[in-house]
C-alpha atoms as a PDB file:
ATOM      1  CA  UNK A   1     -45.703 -27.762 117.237  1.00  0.00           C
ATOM      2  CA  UNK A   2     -48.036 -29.756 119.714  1.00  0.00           C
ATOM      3  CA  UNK A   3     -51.657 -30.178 118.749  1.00  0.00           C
ATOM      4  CA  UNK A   4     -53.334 -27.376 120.273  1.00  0.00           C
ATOM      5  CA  UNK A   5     -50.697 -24.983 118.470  1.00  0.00           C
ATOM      6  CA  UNK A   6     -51.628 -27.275 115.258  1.00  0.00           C
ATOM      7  CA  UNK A   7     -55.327 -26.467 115.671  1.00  0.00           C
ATOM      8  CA  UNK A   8     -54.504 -23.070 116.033  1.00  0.00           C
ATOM      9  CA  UNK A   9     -52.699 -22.619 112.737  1.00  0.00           C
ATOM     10  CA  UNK A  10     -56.079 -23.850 111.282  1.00  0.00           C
ATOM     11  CA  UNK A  11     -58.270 -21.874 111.548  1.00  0.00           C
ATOM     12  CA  UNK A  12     -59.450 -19.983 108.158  1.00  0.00           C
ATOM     13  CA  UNK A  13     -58.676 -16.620 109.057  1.00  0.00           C
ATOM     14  CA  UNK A  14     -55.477 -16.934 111.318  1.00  0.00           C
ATOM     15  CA  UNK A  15     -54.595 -19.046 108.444  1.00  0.00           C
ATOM     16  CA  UNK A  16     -54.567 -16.347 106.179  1.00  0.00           C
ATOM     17  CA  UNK A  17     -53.322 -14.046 108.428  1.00  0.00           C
ATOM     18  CA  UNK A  18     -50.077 -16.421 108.008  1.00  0.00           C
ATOM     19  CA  UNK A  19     -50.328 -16.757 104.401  1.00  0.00           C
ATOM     20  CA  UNK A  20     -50.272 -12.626 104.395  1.00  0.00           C
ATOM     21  CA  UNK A  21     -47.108 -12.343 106.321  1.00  0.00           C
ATOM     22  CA  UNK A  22     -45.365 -15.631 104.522  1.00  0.00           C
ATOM     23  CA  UNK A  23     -42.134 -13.358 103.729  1.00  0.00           C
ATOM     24  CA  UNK A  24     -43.391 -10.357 105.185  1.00  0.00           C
ATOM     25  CA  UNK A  25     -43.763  -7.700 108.267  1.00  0.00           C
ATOM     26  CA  UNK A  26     -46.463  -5.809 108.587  1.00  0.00           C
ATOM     27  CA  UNK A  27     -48.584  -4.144 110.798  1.00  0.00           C
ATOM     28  CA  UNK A  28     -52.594  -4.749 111.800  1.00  0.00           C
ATOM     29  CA  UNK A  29     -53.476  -1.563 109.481  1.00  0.00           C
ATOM     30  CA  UNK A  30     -51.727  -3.361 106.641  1.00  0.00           C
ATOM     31  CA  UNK A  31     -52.904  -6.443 107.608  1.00  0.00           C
ATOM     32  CA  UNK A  32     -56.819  -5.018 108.033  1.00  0.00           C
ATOM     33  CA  UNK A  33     -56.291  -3.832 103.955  1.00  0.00           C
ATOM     34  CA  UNK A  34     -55.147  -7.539 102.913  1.00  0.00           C
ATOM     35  CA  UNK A  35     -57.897  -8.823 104.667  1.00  0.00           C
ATOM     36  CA  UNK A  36     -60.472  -6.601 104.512  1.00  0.00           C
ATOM     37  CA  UNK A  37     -63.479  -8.724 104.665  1.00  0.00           C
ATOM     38  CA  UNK A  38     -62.625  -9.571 108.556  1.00  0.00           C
ATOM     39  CA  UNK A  39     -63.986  -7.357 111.231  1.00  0.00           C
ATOM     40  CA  UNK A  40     -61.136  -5.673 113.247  1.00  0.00           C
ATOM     41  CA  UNK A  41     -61.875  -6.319 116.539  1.00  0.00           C
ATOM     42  CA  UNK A  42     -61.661 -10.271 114.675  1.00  0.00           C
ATOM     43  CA  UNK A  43     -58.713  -9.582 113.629  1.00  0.00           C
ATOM     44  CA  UNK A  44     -56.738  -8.635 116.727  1.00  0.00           C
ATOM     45  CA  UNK A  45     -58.202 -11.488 118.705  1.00  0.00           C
ATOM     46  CA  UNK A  46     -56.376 -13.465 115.770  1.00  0.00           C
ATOM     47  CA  UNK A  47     -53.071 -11.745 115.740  1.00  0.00           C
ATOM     48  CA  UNK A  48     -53.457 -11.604 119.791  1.00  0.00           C
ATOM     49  CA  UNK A  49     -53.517 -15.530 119.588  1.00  0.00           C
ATOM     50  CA  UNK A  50     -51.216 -16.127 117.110  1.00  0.00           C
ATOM     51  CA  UNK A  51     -48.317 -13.628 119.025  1.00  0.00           C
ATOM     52  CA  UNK A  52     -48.802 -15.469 122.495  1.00  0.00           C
ATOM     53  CA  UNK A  53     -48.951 -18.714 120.739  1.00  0.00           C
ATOM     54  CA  UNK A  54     -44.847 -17.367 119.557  1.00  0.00           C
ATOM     55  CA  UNK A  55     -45.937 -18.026 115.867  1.00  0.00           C
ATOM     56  CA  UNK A  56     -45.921 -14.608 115.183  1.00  0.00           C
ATOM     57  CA  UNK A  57     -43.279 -12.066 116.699  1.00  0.00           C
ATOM     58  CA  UNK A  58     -42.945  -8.383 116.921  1.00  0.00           C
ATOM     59  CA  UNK A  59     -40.183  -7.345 114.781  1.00  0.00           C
ATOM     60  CA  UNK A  60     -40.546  -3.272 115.612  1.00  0.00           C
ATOM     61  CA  UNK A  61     -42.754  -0.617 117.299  1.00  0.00           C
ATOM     62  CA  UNK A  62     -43.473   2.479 115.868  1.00  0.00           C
ATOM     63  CA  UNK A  63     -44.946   5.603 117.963  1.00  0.00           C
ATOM     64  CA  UNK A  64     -48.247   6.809 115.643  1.00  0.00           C
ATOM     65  CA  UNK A  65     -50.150   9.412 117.916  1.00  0.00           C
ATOM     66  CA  UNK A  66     -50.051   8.622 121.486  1.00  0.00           C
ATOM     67  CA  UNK A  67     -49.870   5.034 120.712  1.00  0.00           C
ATOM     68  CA  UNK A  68     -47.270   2.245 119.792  1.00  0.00           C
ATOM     69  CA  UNK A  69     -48.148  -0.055 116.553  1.00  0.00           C
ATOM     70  CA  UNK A  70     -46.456  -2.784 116.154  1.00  0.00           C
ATOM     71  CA  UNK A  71     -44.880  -4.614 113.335  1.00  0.00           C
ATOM     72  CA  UNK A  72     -45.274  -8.788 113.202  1.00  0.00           C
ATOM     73  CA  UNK A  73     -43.947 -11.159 110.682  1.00  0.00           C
ATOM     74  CA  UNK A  74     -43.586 -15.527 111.204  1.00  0.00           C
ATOM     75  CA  UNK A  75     -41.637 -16.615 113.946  1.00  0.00           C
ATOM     76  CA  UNK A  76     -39.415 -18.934 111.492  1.00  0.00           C
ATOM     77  CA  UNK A  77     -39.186 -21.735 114.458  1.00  0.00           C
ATOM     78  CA  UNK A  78     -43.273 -22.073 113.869  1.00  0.00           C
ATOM     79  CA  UNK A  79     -43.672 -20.581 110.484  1.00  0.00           C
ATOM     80  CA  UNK A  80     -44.069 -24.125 108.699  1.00  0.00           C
ATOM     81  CA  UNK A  81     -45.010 -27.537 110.373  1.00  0.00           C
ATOM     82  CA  UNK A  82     -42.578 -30.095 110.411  1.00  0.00           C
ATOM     83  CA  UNK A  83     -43.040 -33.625 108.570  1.00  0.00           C
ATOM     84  CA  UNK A  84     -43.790 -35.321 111.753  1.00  0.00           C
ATOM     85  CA  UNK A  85     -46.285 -32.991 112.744  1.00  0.00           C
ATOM     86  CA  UNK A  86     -48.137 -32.814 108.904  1.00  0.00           C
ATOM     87  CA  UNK A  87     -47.889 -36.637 109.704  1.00  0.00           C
ATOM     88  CA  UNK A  88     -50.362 -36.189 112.962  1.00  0.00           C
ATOM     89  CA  UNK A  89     -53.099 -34.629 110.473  1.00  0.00           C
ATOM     90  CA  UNK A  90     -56.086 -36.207 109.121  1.00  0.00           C
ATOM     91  CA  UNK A  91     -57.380 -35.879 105.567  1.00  0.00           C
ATOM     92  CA  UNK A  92     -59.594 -32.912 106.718  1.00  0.00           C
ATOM     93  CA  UNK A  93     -57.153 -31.102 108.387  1.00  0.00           C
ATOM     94  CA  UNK A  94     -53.977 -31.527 105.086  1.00  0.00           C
ATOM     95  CA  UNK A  95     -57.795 -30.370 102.769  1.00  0.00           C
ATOM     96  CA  UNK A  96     -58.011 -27.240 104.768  1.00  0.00           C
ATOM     97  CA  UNK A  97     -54.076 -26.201 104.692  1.00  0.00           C
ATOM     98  CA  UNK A  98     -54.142 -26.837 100.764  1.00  0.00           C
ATOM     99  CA  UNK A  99     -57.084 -24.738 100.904  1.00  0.00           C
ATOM    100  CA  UNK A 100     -55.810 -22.367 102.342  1.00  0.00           C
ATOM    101  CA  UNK A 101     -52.808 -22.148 100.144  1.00  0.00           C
ATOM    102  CA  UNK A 102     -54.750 -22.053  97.091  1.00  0.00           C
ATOM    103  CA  UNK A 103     -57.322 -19.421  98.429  1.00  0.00           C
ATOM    104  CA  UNK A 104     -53.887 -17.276  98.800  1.00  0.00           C
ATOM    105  CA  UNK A 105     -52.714 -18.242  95.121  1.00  0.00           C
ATOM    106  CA  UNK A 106     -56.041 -17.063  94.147  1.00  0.00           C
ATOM    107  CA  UNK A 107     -56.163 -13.881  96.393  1.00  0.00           C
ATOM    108  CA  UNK A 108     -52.569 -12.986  94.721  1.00  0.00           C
ATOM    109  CA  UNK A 109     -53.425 -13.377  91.488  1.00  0.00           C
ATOM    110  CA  UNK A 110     -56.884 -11.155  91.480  1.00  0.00           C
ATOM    111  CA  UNK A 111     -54.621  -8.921  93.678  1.00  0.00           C
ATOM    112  CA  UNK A 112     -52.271  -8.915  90.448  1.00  0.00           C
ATOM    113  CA  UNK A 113     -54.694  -8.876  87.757  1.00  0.00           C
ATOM    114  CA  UNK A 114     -56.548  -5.996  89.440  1.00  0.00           C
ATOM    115  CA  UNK A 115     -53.660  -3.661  90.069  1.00  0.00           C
ATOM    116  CA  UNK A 116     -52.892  -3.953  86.260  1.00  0.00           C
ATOM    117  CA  UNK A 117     -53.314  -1.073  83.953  1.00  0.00           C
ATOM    118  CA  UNK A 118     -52.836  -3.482  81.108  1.00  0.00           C
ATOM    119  CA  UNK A 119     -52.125  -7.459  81.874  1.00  0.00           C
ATOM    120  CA  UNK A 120     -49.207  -8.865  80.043  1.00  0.00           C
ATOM    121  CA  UNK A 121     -48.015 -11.907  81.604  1.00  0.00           C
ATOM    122  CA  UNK A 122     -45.227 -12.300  79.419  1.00  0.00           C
ATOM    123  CA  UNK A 123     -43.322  -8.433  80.098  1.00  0.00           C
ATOM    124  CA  UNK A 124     -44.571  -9.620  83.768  1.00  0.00           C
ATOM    125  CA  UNK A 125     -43.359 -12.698  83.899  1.00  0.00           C
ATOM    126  CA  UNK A 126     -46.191 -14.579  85.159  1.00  0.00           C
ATOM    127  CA  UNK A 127     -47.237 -18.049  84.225  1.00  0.00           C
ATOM    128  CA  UNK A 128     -48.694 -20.849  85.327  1.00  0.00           C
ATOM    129  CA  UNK A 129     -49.042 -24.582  84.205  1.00  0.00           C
ATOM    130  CA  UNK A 130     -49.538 -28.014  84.940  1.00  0.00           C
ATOM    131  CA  UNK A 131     -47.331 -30.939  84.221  1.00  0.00           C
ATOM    132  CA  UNK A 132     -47.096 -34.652  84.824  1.00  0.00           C
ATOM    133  CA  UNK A 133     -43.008 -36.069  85.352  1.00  0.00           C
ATOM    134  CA  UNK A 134     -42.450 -39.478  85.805  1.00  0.00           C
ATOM    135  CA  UNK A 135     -40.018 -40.059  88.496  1.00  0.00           C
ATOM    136  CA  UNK A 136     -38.975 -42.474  90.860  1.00  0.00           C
ATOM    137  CA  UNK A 137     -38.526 -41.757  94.370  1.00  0.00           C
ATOM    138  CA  UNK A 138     -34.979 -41.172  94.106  1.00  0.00           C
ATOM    139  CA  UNK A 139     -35.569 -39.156  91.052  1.00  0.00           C
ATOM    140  CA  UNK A 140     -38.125 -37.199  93.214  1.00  0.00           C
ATOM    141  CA  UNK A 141     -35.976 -36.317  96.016  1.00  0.00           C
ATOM    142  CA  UNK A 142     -33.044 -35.305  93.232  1.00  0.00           C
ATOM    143  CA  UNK A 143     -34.950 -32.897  90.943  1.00  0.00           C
ATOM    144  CA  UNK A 144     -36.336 -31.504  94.836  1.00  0.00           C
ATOM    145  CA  UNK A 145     -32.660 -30.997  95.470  1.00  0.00           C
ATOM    146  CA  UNK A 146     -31.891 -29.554  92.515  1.00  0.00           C
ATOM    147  CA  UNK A 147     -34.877 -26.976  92.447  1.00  0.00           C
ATOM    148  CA  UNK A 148     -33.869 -26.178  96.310  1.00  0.00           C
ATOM    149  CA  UNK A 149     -30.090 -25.669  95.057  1.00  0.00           C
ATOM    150  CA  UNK A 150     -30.911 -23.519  92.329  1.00  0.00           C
ATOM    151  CA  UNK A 151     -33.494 -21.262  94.245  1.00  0.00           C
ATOM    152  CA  UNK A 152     -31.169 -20.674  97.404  1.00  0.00           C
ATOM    153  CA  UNK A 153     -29.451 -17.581  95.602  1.00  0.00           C
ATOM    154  CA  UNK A 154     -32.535 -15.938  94.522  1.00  0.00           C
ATOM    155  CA  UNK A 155     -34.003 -16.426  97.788  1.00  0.00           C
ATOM    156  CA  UNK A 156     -31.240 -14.535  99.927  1.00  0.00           C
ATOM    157  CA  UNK A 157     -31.676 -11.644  97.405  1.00  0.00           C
ATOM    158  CA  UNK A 158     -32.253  -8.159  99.548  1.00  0.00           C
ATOM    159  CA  UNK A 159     -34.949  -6.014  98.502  1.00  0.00           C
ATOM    160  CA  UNK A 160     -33.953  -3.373  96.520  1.00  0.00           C
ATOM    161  CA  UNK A 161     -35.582  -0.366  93.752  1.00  0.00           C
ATOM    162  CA  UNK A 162     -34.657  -2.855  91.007  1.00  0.00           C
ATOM    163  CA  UNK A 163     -36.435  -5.910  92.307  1.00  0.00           C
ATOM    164  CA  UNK A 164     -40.186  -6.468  92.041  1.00  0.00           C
ATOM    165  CA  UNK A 165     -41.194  -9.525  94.718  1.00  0.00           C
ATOM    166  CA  UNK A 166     -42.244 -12.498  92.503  1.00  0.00           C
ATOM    167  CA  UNK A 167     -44.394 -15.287  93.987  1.00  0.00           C
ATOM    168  CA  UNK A 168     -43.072 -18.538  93.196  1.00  0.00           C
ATOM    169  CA  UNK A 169     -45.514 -21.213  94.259  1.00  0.00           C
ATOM    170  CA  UNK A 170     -44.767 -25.164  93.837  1.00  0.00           C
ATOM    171  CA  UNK A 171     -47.526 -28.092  94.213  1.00  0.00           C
ATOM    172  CA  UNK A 172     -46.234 -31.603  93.997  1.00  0.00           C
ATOM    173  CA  UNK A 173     -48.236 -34.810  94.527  1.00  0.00           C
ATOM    174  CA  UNK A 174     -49.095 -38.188  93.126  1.00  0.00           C
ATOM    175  CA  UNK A 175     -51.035 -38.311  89.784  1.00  0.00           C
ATOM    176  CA  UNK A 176     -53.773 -41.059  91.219  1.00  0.00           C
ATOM    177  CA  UNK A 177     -56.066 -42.149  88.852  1.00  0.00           C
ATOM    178  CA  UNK A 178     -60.042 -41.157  89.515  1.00  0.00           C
ATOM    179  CA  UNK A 179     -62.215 -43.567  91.457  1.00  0.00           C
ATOM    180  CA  UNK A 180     -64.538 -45.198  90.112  1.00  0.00           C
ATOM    181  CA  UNK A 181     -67.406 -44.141  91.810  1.00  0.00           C
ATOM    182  CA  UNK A 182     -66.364 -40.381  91.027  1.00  0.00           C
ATOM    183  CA  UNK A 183     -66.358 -41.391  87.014  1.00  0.00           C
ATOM    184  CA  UNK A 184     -69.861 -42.864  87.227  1.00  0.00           C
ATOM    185  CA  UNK A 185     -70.990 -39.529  88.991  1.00  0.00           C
ATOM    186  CA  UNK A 186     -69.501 -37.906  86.573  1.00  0.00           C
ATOM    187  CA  UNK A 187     -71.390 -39.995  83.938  1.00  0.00           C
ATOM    188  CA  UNK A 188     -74.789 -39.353  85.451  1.00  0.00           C
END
C-alpha cells in the first residue's frame, strides 16, 4: 500500500466504511443504514474512491428497477496494512486507526445493546475485560501463535441458521507506566 493509498484508508468515514464491511458484503443501501449519519451523495464519493483505489471490490450485481446495485466487500490484498507500511505512520496517523477501531467496538456494542429485548451477556455470550500478562518477547509471539492456531477453525466456519456472527476483538500493547507530567495534571 503506497502512501497516497495509506492516506486514503484514513480518512474517518472511508474508515468506517471499512470497518462496516470487515467480514462482510454489502451494498450502498445497507451501507447508508450502518452509517446513517453520512449524507449519501458522501457516501458514494467514498465507496467511488475506495473501489478505484482496488480496496474495495464488487463481489455481485443485482438488477433492482431499471438499475444494477452492486455488492462490495475488502479486497483481502488491501484489506489490512502490512507491518512495513504501519511502520511508515506517525503517532497521529496509528491514534486515528485505533480510533477508528474503537469507534467500531463502540458502534457494535450500542448496535447490540439496542437490538436487545432483554440484555443478558451471559446467555449471549458477550464479555469484555482487561488484563495485564507478563511475557517476554518470545512468550509474546507464542501465546500470538497459539491464539492464531486455535481461532483458525472457528474462523473458516460457513454461515449457517445455527450460527449467530460473534465479534471477537483483540488489543495488545505495552503496559507503560504514566508520565509524569500527566500524574501532576492529574493532581491539579
Amino acid at each position: 500500500m503506497n502512501q497516497s493509498t495509506v492516506n486514503l484508508v484514513l480518512h474517518p468515514i472511508r474508515m468506517r466504511i471499512l470497518m462496516a464491511l470487515a467480514g462482510h458484503e454489502r451494498t450502498v443501501g445497507q451501507l447508508g443504514e450502518l452509517l446513517a449519519d453520512v449524507p449519501q451523495a458522501t457516501l458514494y464519493r467514498h465507496i467511488k474512491l475506495l473501489a478505484d483505489s482496488g480496496i474495495l471490490i464488487v463481489v455481485s450485481e443485482n438488477p433492482v428497477r431499471g438499475t444494477v446495485e452492486k455488492v462490495y466487500t475488502l479486497d483481502a490484498n488491501h484489506a489490512s496494512l502490512r507491518p512495513d507500511e504501519l511502520d511508515q505512520l506517525d503517532a497521529d496517523s496509528h491514534m486515528r486507526l485505533f480510533v477508528g477501531f474503537i469507534a467500531s467496538l463502540l458502534d457494535d456494542y450500542a448496535r447490540y445493546l439496542a437490538g436487545s429485548q432483554t440484555i443478558d451477556l451471559v446467555a449471549d455470550g458477550v464479555g469484555y475485560r482487561k488484563v495485564i500478562l507478563n511475557l517476554s518477547r518470545s512468550e509474546l509471539v507464542e501465546m500470538s501463535q497459539t491464539l492464531n492456531l486455535a481461532l483458525k477453525p472457528y474462523l473458516a466456519l460457513p454461515t449457517a441458521p445455527e450460527r449467530q456472527a460473534r465479534l471477537f476483538s483483540t488489543v495488545l500493547m505495552p503496559d507503560l507506566p504514566a508520565q509524569e507530567n500527566d500524574e501532576e495534571q492529574d493532581e491539579g
